[in-house]
Protein backbone atom coordinates (compact mmCIF):
# COMPACT_ATOMS: atom_id res chain seq x y z
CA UNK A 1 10.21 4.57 -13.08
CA UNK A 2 8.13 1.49 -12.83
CA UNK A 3 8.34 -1.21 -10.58
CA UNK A 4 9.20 -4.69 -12.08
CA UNK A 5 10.09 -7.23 -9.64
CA UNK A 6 11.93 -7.82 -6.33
CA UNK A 7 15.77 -9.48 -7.06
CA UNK A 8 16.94 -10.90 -3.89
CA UNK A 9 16.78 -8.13 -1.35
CA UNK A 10 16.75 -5.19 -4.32
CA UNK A 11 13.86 -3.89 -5.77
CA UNK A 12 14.33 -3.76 -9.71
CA UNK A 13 12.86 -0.61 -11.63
CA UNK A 14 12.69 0.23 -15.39
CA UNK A 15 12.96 3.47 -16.80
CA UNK A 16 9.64 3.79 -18.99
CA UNK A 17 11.44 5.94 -22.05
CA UNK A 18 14.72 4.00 -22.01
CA UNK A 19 13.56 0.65 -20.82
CA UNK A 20 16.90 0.91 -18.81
CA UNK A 21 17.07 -1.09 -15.66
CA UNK A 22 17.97 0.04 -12.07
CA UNK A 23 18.44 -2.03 -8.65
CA UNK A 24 17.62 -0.11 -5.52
CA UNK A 25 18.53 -1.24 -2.34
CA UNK A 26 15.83 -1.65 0.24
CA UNK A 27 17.17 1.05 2.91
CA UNK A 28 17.37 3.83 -0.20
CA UNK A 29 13.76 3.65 -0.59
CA UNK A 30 13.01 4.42 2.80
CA UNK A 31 9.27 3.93 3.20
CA UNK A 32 8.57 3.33 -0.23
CA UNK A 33 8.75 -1.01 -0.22
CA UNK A 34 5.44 -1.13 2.32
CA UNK A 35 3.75 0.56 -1.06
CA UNK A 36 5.09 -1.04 -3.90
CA UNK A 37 3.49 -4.13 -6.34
CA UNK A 38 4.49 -5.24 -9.57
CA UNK A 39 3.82 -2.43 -12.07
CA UNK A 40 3.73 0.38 -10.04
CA UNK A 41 5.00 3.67 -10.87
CA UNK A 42 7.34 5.76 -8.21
CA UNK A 43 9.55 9.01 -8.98
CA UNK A 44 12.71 8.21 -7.71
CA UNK A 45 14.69 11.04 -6.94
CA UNK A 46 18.23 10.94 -7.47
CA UNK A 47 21.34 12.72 -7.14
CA UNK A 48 24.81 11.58 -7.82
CA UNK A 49 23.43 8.64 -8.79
CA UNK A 50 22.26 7.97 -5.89
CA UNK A 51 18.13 7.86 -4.97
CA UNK A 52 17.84 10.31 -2.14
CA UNK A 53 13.69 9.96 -2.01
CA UNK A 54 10.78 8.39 -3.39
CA UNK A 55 7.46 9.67 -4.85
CA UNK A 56 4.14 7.35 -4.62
CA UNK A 57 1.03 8.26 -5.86
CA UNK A 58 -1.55 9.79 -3.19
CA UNK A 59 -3.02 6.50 -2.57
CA UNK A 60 -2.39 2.45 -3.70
CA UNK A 61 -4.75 -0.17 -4.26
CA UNK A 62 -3.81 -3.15 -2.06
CA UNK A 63 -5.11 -6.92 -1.57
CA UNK A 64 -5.79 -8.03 1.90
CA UNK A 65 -3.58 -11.20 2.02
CA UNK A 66 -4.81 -12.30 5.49
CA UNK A 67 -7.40 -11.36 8.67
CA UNK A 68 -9.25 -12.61 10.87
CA UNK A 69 -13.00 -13.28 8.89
CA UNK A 70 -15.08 -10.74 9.49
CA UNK A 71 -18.15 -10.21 10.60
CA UNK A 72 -21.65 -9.20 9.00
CA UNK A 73 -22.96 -7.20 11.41
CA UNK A 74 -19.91 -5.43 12.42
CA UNK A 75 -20.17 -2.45 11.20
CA UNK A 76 -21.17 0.25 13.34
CA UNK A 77 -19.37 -0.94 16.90
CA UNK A 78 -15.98 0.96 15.23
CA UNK A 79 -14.01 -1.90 16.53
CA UNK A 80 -10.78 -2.81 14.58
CA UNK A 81 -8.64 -5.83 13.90
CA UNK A 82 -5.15 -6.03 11.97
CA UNK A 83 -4.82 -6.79 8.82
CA UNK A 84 -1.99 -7.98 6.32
CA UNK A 85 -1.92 -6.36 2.87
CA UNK A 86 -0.19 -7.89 0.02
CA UNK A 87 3.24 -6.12 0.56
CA UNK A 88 3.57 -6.77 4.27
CA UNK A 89 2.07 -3.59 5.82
CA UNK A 90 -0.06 -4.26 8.09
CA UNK A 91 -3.09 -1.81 8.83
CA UNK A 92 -6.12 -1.73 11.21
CA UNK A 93 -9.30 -2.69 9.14
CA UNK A 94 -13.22 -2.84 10.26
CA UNK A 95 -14.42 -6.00 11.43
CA UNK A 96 -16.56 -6.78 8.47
CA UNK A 97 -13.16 -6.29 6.34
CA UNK A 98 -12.09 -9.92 4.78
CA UNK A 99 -9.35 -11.50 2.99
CA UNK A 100 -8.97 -11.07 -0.50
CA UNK A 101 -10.68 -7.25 -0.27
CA UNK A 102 -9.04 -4.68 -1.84
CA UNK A 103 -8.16 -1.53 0.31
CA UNK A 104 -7.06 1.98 -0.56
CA UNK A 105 -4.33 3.02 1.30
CA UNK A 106 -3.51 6.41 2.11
CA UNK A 107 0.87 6.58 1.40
CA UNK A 108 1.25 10.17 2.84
CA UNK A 109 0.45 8.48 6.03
CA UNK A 110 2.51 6.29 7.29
CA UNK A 111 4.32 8.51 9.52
CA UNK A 112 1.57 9.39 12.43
CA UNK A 113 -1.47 7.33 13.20
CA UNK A 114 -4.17 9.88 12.04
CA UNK A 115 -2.99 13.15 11.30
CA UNK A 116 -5.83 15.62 10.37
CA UNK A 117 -6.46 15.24 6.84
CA UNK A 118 -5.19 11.76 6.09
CA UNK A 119 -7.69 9.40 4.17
CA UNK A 120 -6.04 6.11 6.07
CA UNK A 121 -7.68 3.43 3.98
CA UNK A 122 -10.84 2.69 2.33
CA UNK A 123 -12.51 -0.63 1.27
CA UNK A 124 -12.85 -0.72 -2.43
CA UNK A 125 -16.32 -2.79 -3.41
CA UNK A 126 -15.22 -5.94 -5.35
CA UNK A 127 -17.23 -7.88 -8.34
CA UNK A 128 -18.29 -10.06 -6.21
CA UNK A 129 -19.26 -8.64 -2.75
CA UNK A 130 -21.63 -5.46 -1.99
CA UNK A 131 -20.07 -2.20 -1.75
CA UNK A 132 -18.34 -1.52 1.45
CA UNK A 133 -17.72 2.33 2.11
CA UNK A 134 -15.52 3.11 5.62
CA UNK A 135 -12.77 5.57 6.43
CA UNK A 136 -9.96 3.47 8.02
CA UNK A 137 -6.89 4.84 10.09
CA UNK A 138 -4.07 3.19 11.35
């Protein structure tokens, strides 16, 4: 199913072989909402018609909508500051992390601030600013 478009409170997905349209309630997706853009593609697993869970890719690509500016030389000290991404989740970011960056976020995650093995989120180098790499946790 891909994501189309938010509908009042729903969340609006279209079957990609049908083109048939579902509304989902927020609390049915559990989790799944802090994730989600326009155009993304989730599993949603249903029975009775009903969606009992949600599958997400491994990791999303997500703007950083707004933050504190950051800092050039900020990037060894391991400090943190929050950071809004474009769906409302709101993750702990390196200093020299700015608005308008696009992270990689981790969606296994979201349960436990870093459990062994979790990626948490990485800066993704943009067009127009020098490649940033940095393992982020939240």
């Amino acid at each position: 199913m891909q994501f189309l478009y938010r509908d009042g409170a729903d969340y609006v997905f279209m079957d990609t072989s049908s083109y048939e349209q579902m509304n989902a309630a927020p609390d049915s997706l559990g989790d799944a909402p802090r994730y989600l853009k326009e155009g993304d593609e989730a599993i949603l697993q249903m029975y009775n018609g009903e969606i009992v869970g949600v599958d997400l890719p491994a990791a999303v690509e997500l703007t950083v909508t707004e933050t504190e500016p950051g800092m050039q030389g900020d990037r060894v000290s391991g400090a943190r500051k929050a950071a809004t991404l474009q769906t409302g989740l709101i993750v702990q970011v390196p200093l020299f992390v700015n608005t308008g960056d696009v992270l990689k976020v981790d969606t296994r995650c979201h349960h436990a601030p870093n459990p062994p093995g979790c990626l948490g989120t990485q800066p993704r180098a943009s067009m127009q600013r020098a490649v940033r790499r940095a393992t982020l946790f939240w």
